[in-house]
N, C-alpha and C. Protein backbone atom coordinates (compact mmCIF):
# COMPACT_ATOMS: atom_id res chain seq x y z
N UNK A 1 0.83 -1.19 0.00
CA UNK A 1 0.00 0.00 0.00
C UNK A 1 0.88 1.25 0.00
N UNK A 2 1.73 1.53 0.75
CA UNK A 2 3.42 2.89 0.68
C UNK A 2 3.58 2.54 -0.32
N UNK A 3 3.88 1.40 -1.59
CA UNK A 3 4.63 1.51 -2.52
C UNK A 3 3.90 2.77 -3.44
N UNK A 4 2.29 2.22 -3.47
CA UNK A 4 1.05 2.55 -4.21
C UNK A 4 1.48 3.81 -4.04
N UNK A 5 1.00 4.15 -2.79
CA UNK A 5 0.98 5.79 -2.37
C UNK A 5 1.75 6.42 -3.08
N UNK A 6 3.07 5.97 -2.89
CA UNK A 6 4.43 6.75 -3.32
C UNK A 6 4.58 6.98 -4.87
N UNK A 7 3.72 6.04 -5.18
CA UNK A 7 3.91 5.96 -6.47
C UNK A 7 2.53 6.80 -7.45
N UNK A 8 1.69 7.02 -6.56
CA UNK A 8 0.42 7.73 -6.71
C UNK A 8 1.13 9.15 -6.61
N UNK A 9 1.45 9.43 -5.28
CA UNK A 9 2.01 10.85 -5.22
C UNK A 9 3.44 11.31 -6.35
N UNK A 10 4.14 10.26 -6.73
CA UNK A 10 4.98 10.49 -7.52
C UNK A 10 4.84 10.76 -9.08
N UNK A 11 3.13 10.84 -8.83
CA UNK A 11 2.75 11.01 -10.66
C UNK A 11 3.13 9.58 -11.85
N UNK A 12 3.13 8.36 -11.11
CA UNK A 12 3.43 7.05 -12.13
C UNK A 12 2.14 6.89 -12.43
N UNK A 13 2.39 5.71 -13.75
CA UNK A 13 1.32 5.02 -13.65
C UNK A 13 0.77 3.83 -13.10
N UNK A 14 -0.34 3.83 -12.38
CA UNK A 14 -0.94 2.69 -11.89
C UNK A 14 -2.09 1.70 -12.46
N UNK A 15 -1.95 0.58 -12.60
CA UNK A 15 -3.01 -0.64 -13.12
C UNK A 15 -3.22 -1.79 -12.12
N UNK A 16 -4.71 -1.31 -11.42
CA UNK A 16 -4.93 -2.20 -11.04
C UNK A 16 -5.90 -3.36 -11.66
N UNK A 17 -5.42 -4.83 -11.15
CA UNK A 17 -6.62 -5.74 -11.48
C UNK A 17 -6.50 -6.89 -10.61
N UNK A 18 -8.20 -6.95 -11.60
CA UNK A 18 -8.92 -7.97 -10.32
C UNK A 18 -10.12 -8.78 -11.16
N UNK A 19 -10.17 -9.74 -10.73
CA UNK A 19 -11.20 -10.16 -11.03
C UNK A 19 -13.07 -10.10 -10.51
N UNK A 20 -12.76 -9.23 -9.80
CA UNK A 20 -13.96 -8.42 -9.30
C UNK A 20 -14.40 -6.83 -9.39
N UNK A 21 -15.15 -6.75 -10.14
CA UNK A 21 -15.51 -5.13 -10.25
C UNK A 21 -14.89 -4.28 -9.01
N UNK A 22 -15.82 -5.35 -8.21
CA UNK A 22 -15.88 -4.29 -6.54
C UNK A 22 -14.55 -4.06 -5.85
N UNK A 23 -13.80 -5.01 -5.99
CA UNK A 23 -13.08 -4.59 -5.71
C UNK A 23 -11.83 -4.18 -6.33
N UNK A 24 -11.67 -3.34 -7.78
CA UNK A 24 -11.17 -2.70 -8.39
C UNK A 24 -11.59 -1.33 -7.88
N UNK A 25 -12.95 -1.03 -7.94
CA UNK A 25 -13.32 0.43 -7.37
C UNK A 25 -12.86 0.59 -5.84
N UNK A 26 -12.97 -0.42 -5.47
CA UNK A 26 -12.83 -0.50 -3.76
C UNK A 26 -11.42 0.43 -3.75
N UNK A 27 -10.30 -0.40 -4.51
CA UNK A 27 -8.89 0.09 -4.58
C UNK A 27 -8.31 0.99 -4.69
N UNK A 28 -9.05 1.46 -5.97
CA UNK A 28 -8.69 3.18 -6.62
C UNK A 28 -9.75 4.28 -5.83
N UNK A 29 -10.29 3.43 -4.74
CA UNK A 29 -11.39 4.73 -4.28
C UNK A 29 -10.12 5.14 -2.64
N UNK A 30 -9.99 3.77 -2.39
CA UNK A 30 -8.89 3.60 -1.39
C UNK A 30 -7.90 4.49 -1.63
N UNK A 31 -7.28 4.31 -2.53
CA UNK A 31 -5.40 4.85 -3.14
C UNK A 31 -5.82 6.16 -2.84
N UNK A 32 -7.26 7.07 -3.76
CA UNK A 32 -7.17 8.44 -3.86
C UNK A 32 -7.55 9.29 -2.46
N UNK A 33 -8.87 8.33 -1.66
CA UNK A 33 -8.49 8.40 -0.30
C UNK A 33 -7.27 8.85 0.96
N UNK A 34 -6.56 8.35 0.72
CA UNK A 34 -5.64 8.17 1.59
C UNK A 34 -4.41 9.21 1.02
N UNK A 35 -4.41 9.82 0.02
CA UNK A 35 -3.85 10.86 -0.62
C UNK A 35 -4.34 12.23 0.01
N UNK A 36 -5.52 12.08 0.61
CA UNK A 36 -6.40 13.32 1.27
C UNK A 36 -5.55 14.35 2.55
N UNK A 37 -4.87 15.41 1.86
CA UNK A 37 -5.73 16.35 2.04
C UNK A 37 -5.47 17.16 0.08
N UNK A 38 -4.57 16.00 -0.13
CA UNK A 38 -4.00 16.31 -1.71
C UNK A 38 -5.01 15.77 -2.48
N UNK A 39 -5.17 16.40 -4.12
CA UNK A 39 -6.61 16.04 -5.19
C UNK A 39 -5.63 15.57 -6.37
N UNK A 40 -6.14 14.19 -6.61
CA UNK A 40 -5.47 13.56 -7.76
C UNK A 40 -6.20 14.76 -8.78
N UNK A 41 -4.90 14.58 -9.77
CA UNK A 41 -5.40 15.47 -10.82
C UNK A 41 -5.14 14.73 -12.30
N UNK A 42 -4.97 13.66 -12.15
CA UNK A 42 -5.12 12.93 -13.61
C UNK A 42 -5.64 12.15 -13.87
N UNK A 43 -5.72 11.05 -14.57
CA UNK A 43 -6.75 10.28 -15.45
C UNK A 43 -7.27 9.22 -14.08
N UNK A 44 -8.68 8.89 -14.01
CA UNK A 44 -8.83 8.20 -13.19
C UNK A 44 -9.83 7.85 -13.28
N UNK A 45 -9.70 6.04 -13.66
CA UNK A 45 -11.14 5.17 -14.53
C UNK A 45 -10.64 4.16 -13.39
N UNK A 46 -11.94 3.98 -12.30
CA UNK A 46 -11.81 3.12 -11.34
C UNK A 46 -11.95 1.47 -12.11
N UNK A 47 -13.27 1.75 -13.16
CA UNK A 47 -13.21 0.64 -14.50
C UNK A 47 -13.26 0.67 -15.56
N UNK A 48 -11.86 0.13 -16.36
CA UNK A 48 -11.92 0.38 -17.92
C UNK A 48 -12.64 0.10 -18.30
N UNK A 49 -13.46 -0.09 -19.24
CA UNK A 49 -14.15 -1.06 -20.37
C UNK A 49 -12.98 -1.24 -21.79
N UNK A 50 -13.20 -2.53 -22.05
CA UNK A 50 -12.45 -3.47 -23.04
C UNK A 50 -11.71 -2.69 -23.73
N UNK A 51 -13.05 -2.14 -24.37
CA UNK A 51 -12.77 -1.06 -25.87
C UNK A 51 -11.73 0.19 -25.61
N UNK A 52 -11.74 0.58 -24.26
CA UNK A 52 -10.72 1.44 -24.32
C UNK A 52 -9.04 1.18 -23.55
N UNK A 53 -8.99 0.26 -23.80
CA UNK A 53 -7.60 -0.70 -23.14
C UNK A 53 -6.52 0.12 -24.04
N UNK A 54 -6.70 0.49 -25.48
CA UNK A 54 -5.10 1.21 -25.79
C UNK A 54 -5.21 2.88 -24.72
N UNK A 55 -5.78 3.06 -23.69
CA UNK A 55 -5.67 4.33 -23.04
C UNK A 55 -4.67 4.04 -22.20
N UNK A 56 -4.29 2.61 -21.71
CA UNK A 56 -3.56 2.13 -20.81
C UNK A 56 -1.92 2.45 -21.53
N UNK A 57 -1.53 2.82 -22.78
CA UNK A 57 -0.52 3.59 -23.69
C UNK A 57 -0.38 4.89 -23.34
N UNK A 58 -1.00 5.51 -22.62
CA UNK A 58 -0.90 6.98 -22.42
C UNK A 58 0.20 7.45 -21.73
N UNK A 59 1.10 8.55 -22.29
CA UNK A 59 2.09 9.18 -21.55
C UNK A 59 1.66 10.05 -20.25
N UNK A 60 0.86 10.16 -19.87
CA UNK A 60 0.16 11.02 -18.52
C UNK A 60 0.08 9.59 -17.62
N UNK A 61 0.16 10.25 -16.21
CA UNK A 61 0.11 9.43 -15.15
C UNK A 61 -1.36 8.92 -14.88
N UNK A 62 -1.93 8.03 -14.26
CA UNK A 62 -3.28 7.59 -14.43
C UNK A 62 -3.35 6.48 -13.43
N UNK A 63 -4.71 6.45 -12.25
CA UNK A 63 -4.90 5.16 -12.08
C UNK A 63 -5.63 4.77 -12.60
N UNK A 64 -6.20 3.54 -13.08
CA UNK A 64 -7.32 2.77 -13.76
C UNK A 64 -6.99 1.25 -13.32
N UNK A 65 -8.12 0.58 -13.28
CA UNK A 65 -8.54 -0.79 -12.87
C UNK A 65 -9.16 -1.25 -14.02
N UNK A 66 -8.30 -2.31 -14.07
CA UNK A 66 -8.70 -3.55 -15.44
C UNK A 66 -9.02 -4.53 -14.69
N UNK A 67 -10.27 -5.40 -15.47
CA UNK A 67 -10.70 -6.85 -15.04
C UNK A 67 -9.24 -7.94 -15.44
N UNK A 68 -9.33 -8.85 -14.77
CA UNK A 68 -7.91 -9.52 -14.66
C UNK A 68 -8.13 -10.40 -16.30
N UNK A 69 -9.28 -10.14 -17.06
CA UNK A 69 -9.56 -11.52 -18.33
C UNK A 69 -8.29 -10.74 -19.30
N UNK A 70 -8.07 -8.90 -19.09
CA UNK A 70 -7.65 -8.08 -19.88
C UNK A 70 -6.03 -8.56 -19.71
N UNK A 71 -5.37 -9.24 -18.61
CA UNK A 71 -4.09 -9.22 -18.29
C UNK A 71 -2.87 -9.15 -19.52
N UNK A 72 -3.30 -10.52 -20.10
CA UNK A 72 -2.17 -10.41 -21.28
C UNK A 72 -1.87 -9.30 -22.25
N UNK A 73 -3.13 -8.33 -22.09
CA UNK A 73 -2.97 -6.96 -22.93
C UNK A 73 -2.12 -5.64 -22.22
N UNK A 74 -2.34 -6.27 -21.36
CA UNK A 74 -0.95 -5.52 -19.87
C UNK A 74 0.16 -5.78 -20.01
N UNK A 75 0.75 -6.90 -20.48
CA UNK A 75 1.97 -7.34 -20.00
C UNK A 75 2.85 -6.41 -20.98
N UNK A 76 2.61 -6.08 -22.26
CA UNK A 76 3.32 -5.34 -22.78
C UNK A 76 3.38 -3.87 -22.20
N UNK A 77 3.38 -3.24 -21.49
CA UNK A 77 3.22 -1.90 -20.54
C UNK A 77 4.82 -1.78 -19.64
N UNK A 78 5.38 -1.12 -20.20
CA UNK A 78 7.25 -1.26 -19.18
C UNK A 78 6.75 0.21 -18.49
N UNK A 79 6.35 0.83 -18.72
CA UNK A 79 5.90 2.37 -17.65
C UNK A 79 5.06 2.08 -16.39
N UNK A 80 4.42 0.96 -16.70
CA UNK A 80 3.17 0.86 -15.63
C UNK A 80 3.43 -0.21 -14.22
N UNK A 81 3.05 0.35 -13.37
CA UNK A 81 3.43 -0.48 -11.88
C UNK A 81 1.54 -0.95 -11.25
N UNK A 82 1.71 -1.94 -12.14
CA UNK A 82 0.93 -3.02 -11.65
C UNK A 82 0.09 -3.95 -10.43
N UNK A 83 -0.94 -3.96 -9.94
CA UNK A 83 -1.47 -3.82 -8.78
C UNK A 83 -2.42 -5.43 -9.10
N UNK A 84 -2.17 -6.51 -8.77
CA UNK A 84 -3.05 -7.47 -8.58
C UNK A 84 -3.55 -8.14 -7.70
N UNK A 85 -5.06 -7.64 -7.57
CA UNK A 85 -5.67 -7.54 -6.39
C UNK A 85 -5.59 -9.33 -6.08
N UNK A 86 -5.93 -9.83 -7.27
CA UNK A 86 -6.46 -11.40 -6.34
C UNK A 86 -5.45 -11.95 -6.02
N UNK A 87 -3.74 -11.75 -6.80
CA UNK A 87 -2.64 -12.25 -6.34
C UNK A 87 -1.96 -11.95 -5.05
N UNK A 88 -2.45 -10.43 -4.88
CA UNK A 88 -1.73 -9.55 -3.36
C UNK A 88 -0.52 -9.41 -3.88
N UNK A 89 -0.04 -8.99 -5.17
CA UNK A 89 1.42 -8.57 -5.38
C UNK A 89 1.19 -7.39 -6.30
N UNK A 90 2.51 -6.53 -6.13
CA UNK A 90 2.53 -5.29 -6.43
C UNK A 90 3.63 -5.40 -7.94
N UNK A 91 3.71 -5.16 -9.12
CA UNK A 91 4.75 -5.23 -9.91
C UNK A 91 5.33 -4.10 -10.48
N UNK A 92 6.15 -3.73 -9.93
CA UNK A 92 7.31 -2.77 -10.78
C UNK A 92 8.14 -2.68 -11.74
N UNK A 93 8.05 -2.07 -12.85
CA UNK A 93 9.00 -2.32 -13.97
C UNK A 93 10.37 -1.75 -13.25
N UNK A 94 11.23 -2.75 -13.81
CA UNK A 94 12.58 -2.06 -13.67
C UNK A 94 13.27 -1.21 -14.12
N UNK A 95 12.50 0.04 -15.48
CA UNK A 95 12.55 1.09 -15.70
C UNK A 95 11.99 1.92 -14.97
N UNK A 96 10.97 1.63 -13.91
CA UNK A 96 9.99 2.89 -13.31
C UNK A 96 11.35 2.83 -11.67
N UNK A 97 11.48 4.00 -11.77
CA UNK A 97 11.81 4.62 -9.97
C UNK A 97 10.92 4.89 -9.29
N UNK A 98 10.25 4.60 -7.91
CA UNK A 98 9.76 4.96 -7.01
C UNK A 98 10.55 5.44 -6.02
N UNK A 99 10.14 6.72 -5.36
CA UNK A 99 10.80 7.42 -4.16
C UNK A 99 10.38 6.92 -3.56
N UNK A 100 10.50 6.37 -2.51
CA UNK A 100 10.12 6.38 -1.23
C UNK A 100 9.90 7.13 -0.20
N UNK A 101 9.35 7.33 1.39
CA UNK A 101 8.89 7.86 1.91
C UNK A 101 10.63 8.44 2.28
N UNK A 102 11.14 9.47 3.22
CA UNK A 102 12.51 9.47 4.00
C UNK A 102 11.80 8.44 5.07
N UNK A 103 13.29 7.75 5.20
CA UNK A 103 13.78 6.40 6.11
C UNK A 103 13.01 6.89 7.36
N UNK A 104 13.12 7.96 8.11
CA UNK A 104 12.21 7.91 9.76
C UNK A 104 10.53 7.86 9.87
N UNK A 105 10.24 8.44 8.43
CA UNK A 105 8.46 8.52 8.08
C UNK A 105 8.31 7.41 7.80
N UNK A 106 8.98 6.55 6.97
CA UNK A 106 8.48 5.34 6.34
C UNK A 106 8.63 3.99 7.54
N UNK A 107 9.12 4.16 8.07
CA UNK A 107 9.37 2.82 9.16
C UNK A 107 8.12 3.63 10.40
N UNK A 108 7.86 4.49 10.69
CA UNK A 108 7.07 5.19 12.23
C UNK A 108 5.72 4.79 10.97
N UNK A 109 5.71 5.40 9.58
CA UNK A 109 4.26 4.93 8.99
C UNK A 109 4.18 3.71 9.00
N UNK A 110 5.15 2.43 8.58
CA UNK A 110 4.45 0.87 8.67
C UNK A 110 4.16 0.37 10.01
N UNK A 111 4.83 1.18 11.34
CA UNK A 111 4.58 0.50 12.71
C UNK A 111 3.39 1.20 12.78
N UNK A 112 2.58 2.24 12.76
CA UNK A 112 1.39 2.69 12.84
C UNK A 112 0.38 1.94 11.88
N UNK A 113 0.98 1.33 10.67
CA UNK A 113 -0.11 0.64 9.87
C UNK A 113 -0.47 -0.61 10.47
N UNK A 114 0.61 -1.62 10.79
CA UNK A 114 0.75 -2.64 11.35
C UNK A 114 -0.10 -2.83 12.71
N UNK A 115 0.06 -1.66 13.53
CA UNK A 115 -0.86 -1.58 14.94
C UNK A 115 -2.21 -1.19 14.68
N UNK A 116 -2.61 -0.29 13.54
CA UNK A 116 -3.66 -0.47 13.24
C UNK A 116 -4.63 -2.09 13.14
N UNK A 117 -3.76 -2.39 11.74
CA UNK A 117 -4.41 -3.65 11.00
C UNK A 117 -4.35 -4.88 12.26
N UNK A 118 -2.84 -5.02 12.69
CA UNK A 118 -3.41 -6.49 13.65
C UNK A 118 -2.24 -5.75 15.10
N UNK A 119 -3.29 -4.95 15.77
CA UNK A 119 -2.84 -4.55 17.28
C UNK A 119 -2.54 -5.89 17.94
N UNK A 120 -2.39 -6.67 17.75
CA UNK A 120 -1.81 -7.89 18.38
C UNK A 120 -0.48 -8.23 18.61
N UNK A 121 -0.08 -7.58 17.56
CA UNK A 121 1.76 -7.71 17.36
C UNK A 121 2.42 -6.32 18.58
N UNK A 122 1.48 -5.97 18.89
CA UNK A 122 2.28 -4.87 19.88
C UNK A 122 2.51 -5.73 20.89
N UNK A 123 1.92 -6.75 21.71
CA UNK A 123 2.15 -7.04 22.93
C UNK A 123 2.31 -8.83 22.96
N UNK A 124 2.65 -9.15 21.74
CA UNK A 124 3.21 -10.77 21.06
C UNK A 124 4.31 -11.09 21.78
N UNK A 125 5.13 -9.61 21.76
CA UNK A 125 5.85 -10.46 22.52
C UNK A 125 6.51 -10.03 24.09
N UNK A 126 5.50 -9.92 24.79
CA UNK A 126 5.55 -9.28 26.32
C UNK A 126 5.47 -11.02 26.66
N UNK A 127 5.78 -10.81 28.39
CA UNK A 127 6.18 -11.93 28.96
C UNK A 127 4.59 -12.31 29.95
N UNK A 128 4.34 -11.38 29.73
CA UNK A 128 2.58 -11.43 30.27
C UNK A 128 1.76 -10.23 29.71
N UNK A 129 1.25 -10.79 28.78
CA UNK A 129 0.59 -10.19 27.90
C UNK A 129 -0.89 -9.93 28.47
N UNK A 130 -1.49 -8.54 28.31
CA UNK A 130 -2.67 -8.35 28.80
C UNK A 130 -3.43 -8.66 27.97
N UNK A 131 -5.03 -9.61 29.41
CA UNK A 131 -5.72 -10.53 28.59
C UNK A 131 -6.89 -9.68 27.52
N UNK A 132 -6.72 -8.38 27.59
CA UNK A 132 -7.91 -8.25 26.55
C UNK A 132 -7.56 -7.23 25.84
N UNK A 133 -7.74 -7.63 24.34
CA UNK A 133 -6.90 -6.79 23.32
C UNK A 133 -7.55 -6.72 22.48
N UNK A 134 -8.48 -6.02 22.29
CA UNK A 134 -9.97 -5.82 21.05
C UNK A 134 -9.54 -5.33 19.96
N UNK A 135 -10.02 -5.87 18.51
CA UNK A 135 -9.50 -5.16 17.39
C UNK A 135 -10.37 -4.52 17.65
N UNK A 136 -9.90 -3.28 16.70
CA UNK A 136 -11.24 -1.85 16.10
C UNK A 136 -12.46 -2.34 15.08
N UNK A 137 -13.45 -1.99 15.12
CA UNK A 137 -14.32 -2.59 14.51
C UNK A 137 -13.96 -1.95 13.15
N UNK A 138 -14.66 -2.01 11.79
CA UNK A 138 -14.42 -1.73 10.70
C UNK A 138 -14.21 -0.10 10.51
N UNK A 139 -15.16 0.45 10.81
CA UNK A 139 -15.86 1.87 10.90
C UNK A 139 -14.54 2.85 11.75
N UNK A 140 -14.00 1.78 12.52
CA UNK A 140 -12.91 2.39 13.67
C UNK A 140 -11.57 2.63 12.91
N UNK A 141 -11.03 0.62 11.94
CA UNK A 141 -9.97 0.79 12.06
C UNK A 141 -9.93 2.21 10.41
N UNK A 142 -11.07 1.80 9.64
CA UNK A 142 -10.60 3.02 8.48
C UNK A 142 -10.32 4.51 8.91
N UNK A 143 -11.04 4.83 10.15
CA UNK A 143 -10.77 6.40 10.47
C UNK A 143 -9.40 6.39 11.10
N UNK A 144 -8.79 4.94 11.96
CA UNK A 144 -7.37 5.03 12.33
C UNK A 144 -6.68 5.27 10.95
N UNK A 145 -6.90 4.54 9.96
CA UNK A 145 -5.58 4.51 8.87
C UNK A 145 -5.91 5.82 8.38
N UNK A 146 -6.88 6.44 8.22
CA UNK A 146 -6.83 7.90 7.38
C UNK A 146 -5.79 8.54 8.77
N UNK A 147 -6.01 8.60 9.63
CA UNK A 147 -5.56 9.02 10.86
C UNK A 147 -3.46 9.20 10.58
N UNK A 148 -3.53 7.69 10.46
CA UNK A 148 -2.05 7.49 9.93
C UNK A 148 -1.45 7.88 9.08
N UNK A 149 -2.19 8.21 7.92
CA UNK A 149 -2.21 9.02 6.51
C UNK A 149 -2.01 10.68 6.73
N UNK A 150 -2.72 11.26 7.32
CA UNK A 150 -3.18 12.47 7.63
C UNK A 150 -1.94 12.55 8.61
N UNK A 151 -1.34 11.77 9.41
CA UNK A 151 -0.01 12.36 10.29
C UNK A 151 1.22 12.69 9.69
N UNK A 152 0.96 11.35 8.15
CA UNK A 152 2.08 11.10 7.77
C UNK A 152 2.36 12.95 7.09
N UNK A 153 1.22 12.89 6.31
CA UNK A 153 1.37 14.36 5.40
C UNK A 153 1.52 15.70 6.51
N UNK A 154 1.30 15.59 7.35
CA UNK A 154 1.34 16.93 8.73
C UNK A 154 3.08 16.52 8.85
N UNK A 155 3.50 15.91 8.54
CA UNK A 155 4.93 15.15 9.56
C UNK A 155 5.85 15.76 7.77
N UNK A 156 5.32 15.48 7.08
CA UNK A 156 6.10 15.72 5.43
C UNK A 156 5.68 17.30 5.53
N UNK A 157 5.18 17.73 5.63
CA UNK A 157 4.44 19.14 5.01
C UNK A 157 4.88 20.13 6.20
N UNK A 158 5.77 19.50 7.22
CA UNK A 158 5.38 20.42 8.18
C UNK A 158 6.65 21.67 8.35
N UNK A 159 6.88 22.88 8.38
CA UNK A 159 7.94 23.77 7.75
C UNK A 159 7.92 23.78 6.28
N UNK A 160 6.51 23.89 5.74
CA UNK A 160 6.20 24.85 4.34
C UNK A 160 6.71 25.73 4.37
N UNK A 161 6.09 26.95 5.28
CA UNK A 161 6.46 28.23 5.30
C UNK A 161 7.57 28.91 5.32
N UNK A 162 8.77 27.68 5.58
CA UNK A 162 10.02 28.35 5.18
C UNK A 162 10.52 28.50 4.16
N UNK A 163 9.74 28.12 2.98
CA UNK A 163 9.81 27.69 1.92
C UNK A 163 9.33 28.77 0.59
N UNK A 164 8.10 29.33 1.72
CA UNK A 164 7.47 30.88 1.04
C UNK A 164 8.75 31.82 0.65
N UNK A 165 8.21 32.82 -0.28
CA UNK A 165 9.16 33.96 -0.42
C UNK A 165 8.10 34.99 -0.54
N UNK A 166 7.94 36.15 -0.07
CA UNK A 166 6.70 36.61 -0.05
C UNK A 166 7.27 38.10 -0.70
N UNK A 167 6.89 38.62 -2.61
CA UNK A 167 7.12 39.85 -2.69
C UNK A 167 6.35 40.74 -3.33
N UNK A 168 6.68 41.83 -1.66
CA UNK A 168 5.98 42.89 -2.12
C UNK A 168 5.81 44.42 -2.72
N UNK A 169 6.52 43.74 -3.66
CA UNK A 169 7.08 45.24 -4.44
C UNK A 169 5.53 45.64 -5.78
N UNK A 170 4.62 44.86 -5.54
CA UNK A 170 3.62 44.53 -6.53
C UNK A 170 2.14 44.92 -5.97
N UNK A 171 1.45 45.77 -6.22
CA UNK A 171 0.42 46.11 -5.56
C UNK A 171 -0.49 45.32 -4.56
N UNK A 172 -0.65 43.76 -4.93
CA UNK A 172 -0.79 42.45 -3.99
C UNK A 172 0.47 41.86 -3.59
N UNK A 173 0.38 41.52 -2.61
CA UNK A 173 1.76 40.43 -2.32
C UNK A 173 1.80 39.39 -3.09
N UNK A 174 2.62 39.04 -3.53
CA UNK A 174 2.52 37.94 -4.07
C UNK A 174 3.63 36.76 -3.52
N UNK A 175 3.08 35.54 -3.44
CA UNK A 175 3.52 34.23 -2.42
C UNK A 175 4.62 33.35 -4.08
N UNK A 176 5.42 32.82 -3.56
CA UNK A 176 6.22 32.16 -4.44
C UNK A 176 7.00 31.01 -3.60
N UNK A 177 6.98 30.11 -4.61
CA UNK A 177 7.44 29.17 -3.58
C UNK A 177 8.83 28.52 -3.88
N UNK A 178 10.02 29.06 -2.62
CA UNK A 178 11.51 29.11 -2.85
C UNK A 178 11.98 27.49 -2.70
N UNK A 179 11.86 27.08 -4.13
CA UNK A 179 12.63 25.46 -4.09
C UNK A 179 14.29 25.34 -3.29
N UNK A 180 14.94 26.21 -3.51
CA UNK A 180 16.25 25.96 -2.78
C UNK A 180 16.00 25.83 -1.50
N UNK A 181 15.75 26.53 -0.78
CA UNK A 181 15.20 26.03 1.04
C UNK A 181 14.89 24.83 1.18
C-alpha cells in the first residue's frame, strides 16, 4: 500500500486488477483516499471497459482498474506499476523509480499501519501479555488509517512556510514558492 501511495504521489502510472468489479473500485477509491488532504489530478477510470484498453498507452500518469480476463494486454506496458488484487502482489517495472517515503516517516508509517491492521503484534511479545486486546471494529480501524495518513502528510508538510518567499514590491503580495530552502 506505501509503494502505491508513493507511487500515486509520484505522478506514475498505476493498473490495477482484479477479477472483481468491486473490488477494483474498492482500490482506486482507497489509493485516492488516503492521498487526502491532496486532489489527484489525472486520469482516473476506477473501471476500464475493453474497448478502451489502448488508453492504458498513455504518456500522462493515471490510475485505472482492469478486469484480470484483460491481463495479457498488460503485459506489454514497461511504464506501468501493476497492482493485482487477487494475487496480493505489487509489480514494478525495472525502468519505473519509485521514491520512497525518507527512512524515519516510512518505518514510524508501517509500525502505525501494522498496529492499526493487527494490534496484536504490539504485545506478542511481552512476557505477560494483557488478557484483553480488542481489534477496532471496521468503521474504527478506516478512520485510524486515514488518521495514519493524515499524520504522515502533517509530519512531510510540516515547515512549508520556510519555503514561502513573499514579494511585495507589486500592488498584492505575491507568495512564491523558494525550491532551494
Amino acid at each position: 500500500v506505501l509503494l502505491l501511495f508513493c507511487a500515486a504521489l509520484t505522478e506514475h502510472k498505476i493498473l490495477f486488477l482484479s477479477s472483481s468489479y468491486q473490488r477494483l473500485t474498492d482500490a482506486c477509491r482507497a489509493l485516492l483516499a488516503l492521498m487526502f488532504p491532496l486532489k489527484y489530478s489525472f486520469t482516473y477510470v476506477p473501471i476500464l471497459p475493453a474497448q478502451l484498453l489502448e488508453v492504458l498507452s498513455t504518456p500522462t500518469p493515471f490510475i485505472i482498474g482492469v478486469h484480470s480476463i484483460f491481463q495479457s494486454e498488460t503485459q506489454e506496458l514497461l511504464d506501468v506499476v501493476i497492482a493485482d488484487l487477487d494475487g496480493g502482489t505489487v509489480n514494478v517495472p525495472e525502468c519505473v523509480h519509485i521514491s520512497l517515503l525518507p527512512e524515519p516517516l516510512l518505518q514510524q508509517t508501517r509500525e502505525a499501519l501494522s498496529m492499526v491492521l493487527d494490534p496484536e503484534l504490539e504485545v506478542a511479545d511481552l512476557a505477560f501479555p494483557p488478557s484483553t486486546i480488542s481489534a477496532s471494529s471496521l468503521k474504527m480501524q478506516d478512520k485510524e488509517i486515514r488518521a495514519v495518513f493524515l499524520r504522515l502528510f502533517a509530519q512531510l508538510l510540516q515547515g512549508y512556510r520556510w519555503c514561502l518567499h513573499i514579494i511585495r514590491i507589486h500592488p498584492e503580495p505575491v507568495i512564491r514558492f523558494h525550491k532551494v530552502r
